[in-house]
N, C-alpha and C. Protein backbone atom coordinates (compact mmCIF):
# COMPACT_ATOMS: atom_id res chain seq x y z
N UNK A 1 -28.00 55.88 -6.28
CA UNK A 1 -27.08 54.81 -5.98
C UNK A 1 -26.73 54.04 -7.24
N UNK A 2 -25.88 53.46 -7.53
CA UNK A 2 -24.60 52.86 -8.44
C UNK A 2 -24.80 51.50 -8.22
N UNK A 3 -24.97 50.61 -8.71
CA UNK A 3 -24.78 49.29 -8.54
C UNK A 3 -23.27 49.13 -8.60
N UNK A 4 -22.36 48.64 -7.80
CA UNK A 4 -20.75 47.93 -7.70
C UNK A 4 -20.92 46.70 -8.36
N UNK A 5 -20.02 46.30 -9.56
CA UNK A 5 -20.20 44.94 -9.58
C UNK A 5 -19.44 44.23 -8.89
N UNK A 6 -20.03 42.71 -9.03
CA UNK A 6 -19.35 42.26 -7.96
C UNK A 6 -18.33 41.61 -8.89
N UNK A 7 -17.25 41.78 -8.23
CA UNK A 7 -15.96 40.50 -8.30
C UNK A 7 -14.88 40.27 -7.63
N UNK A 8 -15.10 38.72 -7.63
CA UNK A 8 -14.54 37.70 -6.28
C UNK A 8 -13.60 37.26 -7.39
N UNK A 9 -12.18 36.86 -6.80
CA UNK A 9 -11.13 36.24 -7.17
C UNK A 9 -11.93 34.86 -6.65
N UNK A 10 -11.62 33.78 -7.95
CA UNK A 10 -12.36 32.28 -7.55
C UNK A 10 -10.98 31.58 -7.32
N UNK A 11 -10.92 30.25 -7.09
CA UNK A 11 -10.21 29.70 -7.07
C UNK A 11 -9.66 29.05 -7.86
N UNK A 12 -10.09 28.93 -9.02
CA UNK A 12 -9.88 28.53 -9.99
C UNK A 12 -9.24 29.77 -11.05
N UNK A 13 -8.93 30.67 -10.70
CA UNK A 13 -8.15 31.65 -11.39
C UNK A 13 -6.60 31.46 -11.26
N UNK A 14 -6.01 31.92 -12.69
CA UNK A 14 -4.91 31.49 -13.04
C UNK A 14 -3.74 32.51 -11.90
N UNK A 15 -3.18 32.02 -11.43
CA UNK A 15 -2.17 32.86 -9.82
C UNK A 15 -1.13 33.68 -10.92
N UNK A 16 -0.97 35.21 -9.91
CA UNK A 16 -1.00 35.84 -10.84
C UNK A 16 0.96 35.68 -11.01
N UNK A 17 1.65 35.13 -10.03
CA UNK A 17 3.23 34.67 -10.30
C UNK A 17 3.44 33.31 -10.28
N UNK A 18 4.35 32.50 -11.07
CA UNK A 18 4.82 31.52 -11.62
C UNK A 18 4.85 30.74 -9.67
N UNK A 19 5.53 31.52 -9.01
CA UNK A 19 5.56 30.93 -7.41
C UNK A 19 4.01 30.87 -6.96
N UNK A 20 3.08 31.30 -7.05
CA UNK A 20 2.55 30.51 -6.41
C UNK A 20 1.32 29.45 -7.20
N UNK A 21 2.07 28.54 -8.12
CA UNK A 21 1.67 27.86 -8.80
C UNK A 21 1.73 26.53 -7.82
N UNK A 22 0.68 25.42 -8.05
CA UNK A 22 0.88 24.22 -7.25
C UNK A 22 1.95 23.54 -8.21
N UNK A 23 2.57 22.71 -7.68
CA UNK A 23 3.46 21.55 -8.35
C UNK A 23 2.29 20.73 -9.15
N UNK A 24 2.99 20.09 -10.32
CA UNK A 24 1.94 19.46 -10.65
C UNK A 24 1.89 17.25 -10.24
N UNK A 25 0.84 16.83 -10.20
CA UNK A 25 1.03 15.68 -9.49
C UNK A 25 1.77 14.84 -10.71
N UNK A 26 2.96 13.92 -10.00
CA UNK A 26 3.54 12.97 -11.10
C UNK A 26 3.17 11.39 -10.22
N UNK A 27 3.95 10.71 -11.43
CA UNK A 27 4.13 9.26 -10.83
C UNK A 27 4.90 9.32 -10.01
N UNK A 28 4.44 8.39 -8.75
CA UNK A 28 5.57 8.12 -7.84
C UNK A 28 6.30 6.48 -7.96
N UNK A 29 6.99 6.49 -8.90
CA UNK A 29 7.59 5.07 -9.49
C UNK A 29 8.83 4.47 -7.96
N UNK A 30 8.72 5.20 -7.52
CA UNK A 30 9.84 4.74 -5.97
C UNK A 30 8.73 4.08 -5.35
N UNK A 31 7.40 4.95 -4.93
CA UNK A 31 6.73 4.16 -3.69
C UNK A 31 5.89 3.16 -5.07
N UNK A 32 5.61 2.93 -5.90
CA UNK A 32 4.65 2.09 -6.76
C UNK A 32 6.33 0.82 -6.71
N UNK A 33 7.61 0.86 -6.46
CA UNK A 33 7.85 -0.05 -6.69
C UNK A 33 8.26 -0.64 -5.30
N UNK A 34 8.26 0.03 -4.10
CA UNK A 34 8.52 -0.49 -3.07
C UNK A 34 7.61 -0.98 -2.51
N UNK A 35 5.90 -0.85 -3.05
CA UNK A 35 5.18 -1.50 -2.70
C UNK A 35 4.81 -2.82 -3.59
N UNK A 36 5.71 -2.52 -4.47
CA UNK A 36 5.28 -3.98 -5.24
C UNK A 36 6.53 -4.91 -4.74
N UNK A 37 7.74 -4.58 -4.69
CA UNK A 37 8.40 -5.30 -3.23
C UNK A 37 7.52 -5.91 -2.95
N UNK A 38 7.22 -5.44 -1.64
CA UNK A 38 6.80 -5.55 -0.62
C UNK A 38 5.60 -7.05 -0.58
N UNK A 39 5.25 -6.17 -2.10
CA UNK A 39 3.83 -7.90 -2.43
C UNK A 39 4.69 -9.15 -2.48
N UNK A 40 5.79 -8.96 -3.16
CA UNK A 40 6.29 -10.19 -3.89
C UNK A 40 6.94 -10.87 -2.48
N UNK A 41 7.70 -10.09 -1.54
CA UNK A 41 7.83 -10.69 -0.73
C UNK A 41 6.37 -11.91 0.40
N UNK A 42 5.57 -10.93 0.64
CA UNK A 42 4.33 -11.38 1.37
C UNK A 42 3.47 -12.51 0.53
N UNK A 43 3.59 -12.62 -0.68
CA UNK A 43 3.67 -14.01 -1.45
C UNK A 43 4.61 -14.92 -1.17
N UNK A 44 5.71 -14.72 -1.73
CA UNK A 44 6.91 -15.78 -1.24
C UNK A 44 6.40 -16.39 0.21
N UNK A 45 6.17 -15.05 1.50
CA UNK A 45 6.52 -15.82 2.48
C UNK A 45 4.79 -16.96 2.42
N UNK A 46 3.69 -16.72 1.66
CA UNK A 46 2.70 -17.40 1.79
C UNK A 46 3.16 -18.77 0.86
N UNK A 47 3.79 -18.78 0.19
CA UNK A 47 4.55 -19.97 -0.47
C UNK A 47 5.49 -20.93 -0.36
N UNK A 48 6.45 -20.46 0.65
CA UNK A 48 7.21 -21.09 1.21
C UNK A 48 6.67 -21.44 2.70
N UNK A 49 6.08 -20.59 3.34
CA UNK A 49 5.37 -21.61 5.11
C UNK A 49 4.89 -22.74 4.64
N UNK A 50 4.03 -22.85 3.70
CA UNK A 50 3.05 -24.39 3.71
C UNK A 50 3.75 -25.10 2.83
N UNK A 51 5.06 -24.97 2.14
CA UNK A 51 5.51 -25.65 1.56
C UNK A 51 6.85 -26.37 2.21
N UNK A 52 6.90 -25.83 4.02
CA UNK A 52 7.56 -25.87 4.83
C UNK A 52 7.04 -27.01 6.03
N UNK A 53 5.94 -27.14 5.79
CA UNK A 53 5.04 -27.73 6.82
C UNK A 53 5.40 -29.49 7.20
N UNK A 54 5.69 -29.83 5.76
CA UNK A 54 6.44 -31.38 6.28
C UNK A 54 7.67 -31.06 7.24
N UNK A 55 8.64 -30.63 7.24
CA UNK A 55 10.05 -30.45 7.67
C UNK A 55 9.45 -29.93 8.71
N UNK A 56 8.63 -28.72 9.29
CA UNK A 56 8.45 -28.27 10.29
C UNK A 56 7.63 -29.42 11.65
N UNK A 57 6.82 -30.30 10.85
CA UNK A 57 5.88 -31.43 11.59
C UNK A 57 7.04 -32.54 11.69
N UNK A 58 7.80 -32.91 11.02
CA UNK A 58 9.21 -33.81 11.74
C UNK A 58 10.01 -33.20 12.34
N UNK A 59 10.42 -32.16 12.17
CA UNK A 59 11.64 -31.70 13.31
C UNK A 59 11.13 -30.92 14.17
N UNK A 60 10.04 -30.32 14.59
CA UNK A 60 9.58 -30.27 15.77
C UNK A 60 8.32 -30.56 16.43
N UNK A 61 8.03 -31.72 15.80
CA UNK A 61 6.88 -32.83 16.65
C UNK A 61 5.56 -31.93 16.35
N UNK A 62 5.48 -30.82 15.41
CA UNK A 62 4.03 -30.77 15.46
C UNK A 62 2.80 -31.36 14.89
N UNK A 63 1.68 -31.30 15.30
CA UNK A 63 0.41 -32.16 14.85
C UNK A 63 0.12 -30.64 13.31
N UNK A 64 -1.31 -31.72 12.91
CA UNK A 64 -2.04 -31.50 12.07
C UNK A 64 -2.48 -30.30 12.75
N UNK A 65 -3.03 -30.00 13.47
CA UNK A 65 -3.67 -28.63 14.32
C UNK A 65 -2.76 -27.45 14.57
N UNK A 66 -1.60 -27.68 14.93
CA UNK A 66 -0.53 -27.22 15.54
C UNK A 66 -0.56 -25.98 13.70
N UNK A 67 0.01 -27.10 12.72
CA UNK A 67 -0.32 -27.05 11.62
C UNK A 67 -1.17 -25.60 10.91
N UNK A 68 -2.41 -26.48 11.19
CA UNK A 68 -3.41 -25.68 10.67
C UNK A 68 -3.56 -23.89 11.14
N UNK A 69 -3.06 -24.09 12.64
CA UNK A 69 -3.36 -22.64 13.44
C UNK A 69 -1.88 -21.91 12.45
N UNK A 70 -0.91 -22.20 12.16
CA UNK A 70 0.01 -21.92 11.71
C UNK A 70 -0.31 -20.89 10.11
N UNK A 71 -1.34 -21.61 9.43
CA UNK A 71 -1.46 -21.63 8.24
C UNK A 71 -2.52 -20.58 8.19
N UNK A 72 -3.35 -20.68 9.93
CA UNK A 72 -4.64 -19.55 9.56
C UNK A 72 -3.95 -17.69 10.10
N UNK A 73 -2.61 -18.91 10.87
CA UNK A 73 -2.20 -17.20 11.28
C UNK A 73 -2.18 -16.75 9.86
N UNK A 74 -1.12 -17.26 9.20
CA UNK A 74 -0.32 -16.61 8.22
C UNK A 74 -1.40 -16.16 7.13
N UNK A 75 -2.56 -16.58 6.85
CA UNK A 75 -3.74 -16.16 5.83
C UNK A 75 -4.29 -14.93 6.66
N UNK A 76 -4.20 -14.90 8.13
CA UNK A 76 -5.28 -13.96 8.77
C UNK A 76 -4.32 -12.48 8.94
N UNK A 77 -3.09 -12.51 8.71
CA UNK A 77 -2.31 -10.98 8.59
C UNK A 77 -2.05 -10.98 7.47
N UNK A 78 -2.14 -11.86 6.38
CA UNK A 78 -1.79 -11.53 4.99
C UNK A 78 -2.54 -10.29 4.29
């Protein structure tokens, strides 16, 4: 008897046509800037509610509490 050697195609072997090469990974500068959008807005809106809070407590009668629940929504989905 003959010993066979062994050999396994690994995965890490170079493919033997240009097609079935993976793409290679790039920047995604569309979603890196629509999520930075997205921050600048969800700041603003944390900047402008409590800077809203006088005008909102005179023109529609709310208290200090009324207030506060207002301020923990907006911190507690931020």
């Amino acid at each position: 008897m003959q010993a066979q050697p062994n050999i396994q195609k690994q995965h890490g072997d170079i493919p033997s046509s240009p097609d079935q090469q993976e793409p290679q990974q790039k920047t995604m500068y569309r979603i890196l800037l629509i999520i930075g959008f997205v921050h600048l807005l969800n700041d603003s809106i944390q900047a402008i509610i409590p800077a809203m809070f006088p005008i909102l407590e005179n023109s529609m009668g709310l208290t200090f509490t009324q207030l506060g629940f207002i301020a923990f929504a907006l911190n507690l989905t931020a």
